[in-house]
Protein backbone atom coordinates (compact mmCIF):
# COMPACT_ATOMS: atom_id res chain seq x y z
CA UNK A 1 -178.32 191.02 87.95
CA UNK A 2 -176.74 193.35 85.30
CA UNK A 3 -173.73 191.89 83.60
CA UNK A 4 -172.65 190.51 80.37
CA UNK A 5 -172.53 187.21 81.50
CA UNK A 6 -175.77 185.47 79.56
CA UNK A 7 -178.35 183.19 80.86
CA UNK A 8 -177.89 179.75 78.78
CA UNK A 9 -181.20 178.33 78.30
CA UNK A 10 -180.99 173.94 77.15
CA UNK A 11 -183.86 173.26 74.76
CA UNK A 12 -184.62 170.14 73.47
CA UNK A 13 -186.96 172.06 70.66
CA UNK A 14 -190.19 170.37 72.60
CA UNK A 15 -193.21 172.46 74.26
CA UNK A 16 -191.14 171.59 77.75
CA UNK A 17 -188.05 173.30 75.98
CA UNK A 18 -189.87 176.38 74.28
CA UNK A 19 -191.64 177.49 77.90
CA UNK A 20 -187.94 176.91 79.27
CA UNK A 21 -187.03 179.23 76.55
CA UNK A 22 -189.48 181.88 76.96
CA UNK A 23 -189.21 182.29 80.52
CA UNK A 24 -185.06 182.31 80.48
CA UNK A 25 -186.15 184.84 77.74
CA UNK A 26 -188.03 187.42 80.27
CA UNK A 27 -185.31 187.21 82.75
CA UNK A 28 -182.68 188.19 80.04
CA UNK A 29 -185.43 191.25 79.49
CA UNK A 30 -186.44 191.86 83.29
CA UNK A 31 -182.72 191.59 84.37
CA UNK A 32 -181.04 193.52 81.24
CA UNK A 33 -178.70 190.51 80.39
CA UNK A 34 -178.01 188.49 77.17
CA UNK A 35 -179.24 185.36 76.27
CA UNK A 36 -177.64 182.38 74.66
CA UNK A 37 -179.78 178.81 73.75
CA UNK A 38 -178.07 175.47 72.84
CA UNK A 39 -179.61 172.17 71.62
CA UNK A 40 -178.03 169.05 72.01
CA UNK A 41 -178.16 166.87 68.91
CA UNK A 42 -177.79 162.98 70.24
CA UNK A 43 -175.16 161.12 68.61
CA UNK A 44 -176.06 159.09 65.54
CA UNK A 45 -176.08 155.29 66.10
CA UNK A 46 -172.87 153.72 65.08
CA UNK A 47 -174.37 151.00 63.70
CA UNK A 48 -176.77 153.01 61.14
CA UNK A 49 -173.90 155.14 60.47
CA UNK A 50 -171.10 152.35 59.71
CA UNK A 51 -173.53 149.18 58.47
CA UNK A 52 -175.70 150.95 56.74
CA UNK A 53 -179.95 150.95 55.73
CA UNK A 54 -181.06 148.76 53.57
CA UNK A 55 -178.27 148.89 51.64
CA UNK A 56 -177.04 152.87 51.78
CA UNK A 57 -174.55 153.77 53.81
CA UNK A 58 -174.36 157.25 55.55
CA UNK A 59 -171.00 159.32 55.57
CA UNK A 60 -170.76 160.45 59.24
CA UNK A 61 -169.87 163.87 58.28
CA UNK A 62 -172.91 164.56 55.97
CA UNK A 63 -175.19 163.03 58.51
CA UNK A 64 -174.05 165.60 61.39
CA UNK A 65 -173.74 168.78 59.44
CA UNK A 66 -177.21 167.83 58.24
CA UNK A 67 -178.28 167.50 62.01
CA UNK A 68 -176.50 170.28 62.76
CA UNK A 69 -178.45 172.84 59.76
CA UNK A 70 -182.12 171.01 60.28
CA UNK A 71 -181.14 171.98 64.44
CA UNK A 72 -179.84 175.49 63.76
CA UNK A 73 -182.75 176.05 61.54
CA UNK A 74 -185.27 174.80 63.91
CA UNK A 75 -183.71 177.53 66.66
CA UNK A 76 -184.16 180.14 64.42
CA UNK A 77 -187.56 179.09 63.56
CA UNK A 78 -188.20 179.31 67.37
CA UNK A 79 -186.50 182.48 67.91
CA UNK A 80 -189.11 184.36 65.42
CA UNK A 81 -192.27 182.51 66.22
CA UNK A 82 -191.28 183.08 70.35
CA UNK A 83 -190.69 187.05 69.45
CA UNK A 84 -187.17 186.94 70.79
CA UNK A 85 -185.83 188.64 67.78
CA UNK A 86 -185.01 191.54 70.04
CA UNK A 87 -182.60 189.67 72.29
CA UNK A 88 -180.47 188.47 69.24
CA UNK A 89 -179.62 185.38 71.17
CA UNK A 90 -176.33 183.66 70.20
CA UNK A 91 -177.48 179.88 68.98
CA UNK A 92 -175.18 177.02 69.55
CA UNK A 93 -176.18 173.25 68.06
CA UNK A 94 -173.93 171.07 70.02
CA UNK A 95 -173.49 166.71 69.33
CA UNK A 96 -173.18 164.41 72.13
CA UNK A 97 -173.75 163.58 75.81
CA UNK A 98 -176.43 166.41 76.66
CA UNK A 99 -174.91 166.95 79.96
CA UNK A 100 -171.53 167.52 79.20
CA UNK A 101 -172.21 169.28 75.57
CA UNK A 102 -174.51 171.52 77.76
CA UNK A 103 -172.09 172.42 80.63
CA UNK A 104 -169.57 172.68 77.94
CA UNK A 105 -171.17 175.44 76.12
CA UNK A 106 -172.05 177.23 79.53
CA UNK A 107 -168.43 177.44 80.27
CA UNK A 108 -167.79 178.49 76.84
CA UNK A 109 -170.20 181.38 76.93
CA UNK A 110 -169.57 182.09 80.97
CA UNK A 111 -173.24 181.51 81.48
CA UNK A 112 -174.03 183.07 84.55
CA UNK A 113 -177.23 180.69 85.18
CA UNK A 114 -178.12 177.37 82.91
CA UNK A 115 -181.83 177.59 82.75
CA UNK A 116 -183.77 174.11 81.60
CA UNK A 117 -187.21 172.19 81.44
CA UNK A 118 -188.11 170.17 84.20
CA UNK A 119 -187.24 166.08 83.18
CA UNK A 120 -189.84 164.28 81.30
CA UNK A 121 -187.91 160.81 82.69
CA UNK A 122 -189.57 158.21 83.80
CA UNK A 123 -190.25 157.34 87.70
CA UNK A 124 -187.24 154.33 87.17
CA UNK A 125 -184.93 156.33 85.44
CA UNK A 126 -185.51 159.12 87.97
CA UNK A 127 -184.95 156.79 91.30
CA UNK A 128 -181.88 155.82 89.54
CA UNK A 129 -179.94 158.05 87.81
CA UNK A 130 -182.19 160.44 87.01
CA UNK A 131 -183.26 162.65 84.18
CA UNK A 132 -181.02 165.42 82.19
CA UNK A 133 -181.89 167.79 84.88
CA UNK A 134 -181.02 165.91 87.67
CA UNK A 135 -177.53 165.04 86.01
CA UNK A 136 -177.14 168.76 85.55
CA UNK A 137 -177.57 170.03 89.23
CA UNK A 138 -175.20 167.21 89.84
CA UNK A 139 -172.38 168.30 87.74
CA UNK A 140 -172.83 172.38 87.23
CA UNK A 141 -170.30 174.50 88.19
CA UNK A 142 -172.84 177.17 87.91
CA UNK A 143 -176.22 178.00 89.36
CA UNK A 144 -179.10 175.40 87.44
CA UNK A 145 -182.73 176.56 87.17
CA UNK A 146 -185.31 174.19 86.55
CA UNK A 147 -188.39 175.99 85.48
CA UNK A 148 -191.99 174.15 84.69
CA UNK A 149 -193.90 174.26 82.10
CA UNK A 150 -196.00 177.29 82.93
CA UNK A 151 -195.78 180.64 82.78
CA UNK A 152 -192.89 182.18 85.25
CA UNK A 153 -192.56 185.58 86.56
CA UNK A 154 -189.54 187.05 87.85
CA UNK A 155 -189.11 185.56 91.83
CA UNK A 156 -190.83 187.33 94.00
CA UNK A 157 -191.33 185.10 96.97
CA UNK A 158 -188.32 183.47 97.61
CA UNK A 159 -187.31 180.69 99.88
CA UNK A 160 -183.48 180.20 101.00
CA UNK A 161 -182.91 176.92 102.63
CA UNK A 162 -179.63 177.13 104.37
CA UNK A 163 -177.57 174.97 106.55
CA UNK A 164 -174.45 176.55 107.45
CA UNK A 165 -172.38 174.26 105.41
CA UNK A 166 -169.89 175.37 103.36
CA UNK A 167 -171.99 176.63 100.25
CA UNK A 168 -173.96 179.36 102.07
CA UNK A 169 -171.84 182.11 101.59
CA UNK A 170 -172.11 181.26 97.73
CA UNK A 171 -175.90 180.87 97.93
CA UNK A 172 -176.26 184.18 99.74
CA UNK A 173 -174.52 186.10 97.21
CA UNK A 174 -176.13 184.88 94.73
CA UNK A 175 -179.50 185.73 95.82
CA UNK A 176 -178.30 188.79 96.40
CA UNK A 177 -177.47 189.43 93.24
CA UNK A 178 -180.26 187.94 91.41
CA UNK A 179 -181.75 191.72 91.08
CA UNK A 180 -184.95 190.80 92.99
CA UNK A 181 -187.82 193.81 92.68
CA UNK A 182 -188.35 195.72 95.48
CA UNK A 183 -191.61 193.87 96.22
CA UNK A 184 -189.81 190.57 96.58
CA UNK A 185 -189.29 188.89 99.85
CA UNK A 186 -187.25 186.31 100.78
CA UNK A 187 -187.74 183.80 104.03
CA UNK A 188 -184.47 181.89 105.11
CA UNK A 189 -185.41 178.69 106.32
CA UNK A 190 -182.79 176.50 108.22
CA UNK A 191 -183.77 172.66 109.29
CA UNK A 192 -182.09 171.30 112.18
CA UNK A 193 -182.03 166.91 111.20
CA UNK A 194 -179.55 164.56 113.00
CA UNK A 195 -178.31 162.22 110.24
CA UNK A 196 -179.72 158.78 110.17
CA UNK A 197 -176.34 157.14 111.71
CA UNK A 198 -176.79 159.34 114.71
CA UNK A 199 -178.91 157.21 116.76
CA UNK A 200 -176.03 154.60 116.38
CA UNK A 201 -173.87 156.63 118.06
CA UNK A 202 -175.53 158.08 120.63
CA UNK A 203 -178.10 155.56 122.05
CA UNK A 204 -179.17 157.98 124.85
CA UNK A 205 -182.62 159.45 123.46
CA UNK A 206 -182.61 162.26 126.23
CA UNK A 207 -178.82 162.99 124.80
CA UNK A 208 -180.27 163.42 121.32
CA UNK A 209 -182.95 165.18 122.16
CA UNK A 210 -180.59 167.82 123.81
CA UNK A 211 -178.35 167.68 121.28
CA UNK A 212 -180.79 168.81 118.89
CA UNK A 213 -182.22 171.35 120.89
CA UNK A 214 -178.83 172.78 121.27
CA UNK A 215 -178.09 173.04 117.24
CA UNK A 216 -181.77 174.41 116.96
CA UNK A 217 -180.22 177.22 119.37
CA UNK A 218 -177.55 177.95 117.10
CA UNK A 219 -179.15 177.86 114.16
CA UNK A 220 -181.82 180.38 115.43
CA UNK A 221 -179.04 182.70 116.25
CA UNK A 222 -176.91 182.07 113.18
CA UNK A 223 -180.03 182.41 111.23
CA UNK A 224 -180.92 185.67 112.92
CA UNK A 225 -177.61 187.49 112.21
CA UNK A 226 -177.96 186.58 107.96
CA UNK A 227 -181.68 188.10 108.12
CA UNK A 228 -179.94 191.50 109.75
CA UNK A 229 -177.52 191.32 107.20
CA UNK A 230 -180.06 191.04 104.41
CA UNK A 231 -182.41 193.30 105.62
CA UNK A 232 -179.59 195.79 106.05
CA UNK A 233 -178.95 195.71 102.85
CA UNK A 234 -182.47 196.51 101.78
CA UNK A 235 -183.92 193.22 101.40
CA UNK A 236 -187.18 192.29 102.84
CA UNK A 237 -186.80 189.36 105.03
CA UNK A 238 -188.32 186.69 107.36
CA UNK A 239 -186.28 183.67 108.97
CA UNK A 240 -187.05 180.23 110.53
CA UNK A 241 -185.81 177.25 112.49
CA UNK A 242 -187.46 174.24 112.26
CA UNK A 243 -186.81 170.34 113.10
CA UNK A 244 -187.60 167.60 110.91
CA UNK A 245 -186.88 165.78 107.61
CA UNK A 246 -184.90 168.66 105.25
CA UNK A 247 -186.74 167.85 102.21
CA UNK A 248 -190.51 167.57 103.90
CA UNK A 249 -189.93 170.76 105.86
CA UNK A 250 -188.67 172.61 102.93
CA UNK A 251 -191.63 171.65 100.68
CA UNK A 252 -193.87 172.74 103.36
CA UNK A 253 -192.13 175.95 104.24
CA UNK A 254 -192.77 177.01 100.48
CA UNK A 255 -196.45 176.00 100.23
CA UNK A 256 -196.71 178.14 103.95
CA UNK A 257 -195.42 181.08 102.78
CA UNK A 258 -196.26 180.78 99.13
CA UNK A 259 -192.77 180.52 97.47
CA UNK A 260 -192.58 181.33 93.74
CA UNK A 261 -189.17 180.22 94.01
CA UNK A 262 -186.67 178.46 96.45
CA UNK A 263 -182.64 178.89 95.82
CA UNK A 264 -181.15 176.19 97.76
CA UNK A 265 -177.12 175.12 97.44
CA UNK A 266 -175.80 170.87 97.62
CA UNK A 267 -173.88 170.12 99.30
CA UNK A 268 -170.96 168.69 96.67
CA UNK A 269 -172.29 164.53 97.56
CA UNK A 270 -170.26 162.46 95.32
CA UNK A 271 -170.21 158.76 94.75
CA UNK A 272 -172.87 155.94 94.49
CA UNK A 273 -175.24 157.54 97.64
CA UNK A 274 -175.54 160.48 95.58
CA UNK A 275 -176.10 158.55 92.38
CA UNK A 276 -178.80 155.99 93.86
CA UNK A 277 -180.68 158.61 96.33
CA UNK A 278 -179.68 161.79 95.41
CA UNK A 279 -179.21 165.06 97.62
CA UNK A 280 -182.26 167.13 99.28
CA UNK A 281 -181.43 169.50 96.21
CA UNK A 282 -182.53 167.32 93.75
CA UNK A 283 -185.43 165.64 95.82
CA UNK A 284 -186.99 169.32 96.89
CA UNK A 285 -186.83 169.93 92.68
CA UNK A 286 -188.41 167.03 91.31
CA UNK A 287 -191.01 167.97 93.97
CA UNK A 288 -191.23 171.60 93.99
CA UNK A 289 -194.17 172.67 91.37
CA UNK A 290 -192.61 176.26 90.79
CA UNK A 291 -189.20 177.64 89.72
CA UNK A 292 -185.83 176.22 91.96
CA UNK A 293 -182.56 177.59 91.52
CA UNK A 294 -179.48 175.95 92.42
CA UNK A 295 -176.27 176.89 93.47
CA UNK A 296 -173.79 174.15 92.81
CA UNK A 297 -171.01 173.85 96.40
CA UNK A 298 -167.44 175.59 95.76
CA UNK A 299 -165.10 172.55 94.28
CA UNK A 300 -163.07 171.82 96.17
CA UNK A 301 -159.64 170.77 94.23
């Protein structure tokens, strides 16, 4: 992964946020790459800043640039106690919506990977709209990695879910050029799943059945010809087919072969059915214990 391009690491200055920090902070060393961090300040509450507190009124202004020096302050404090004096990370203390502040400064920096905390949101919030995280894989123009709260080593058993769709040449690439150790092996997993409408359509259960045994067929070949071209280019590499729910059968494809990590792409869902259920992206992350990386579709315009 050498390149100037930095990881961006979001910390919210909790224990979540400081492992997020130290582990973007051992890929910036393992990979030879920069490293930026940004905390987003929320916005002050109009009404304490306009009405008033028992009596005092706050000057907008004051109130944010003290925000602002307490936050910057607090970084630095973080940067000497996490002994990341060595990366000289550029800082940036941002007001607002988290999301868009934090996309913001990724695009500002050309972050080539936003690296954050898993959500601490509750289980309503995350059925419905989800926490920061969520919103983030939702929105990135950029590769997301959600990292837990644990120690996190540099992938080494890595688990591609692909489907063929119009993100996998972007996912491929960029596992290719995540700079993955020589030891590292990656297993390319493809799930063949008629959508839910499909029985509507056709009725005939021996036509389904045959359908899907004819798109396991090409998957298996399809599937077949990215391994070669992986392995060819020195990567150590299994592959699989398998039928079934995608999110179930990716979850158990990493606890089968171990995964440290799985890099899987969305699928660019917009609208309310994305907002209310989410994509198998965002379901395999809430449920995946260990590091998942993912690559946002191409936009279309």
């Amino acid at each position: 992964m050498p390149t100037d391009r930095p990881l961006l690491v979001a910390t919210d200055l909790s224990d979540r946020g400081r492992h997020a920090v130290t582990t973007a902070a051992k890929w910036a060393r393992d990979f030879d790459v920069p490293l930026a961090i940004v905390n987003v300040i929320d916005e002050m509450p109009n009404d304490l800043l306009g009405a008033g507190l028992g009596g005092l009124r706050f000057d907008p202004l004051e109130v944010g640039q003290m925000a602002h020096d307490a936050t910057r302050s607090a970084l630095e404090d973080d940067v000497a106690e996490l002994g990341l004096d060595d990366l000289a990370p550029d800082l940036y203390v941002r007001m607002g919506h988290p999301v868009e502040e934090i996309l913001d400064t990724a695009r500002e920096c050309d972050a080539r990977i936003v690296v954050m905390g898993r959500t601490g949101a509750g289980a309503l919030e995350s059925m419905l709209m989800g926490g920061t995280a969520s919103k983030l894989m939702r929105h990135a123009d950029r590769p997301v990695a959600l990292v837990p709260a644990t120690g996190v080593e540099a992938p080494r058993r890595v688990l591609v879910p692909i489907d063929f769709g119009p993100n996998v040449e972007t996912q491929l690439d960029f596992v290719q050029g995540l700079g993955l150790p020589p030891a590292a092996r990656l297993v390319l997993l493809s799930v063949t799943a008629m959508p839910a409408y499909f029985t509507d359509v056709v009725g005939d259960a021996l036509v389904r059945t045959e359908l899907v045994r004819q798109m396991t067929q090409e998957y298996r070949t399809l599937i077949e010809t990215r391994a070669n071209e992986l392995a060819e280019a020195g990567f150590v590499v299994e592959h699989e087919v398998v039928e079934g729910d995608a999110t179930a059968e990716i979850l158990a494809a990493a606890e089968r072969h171990r995964s440290d990590t799985i890099v899987i792409g969305t699928r660019g869902r917009r609208g309310i059915a994305r907002a209310l259920i989410g994509n198998t992206a965002e379901k395999v992350a809430r449920r995946f214990a260990h590091t998942t990386l993912v690559v946002p579709a191409p936009r279309r315009d």
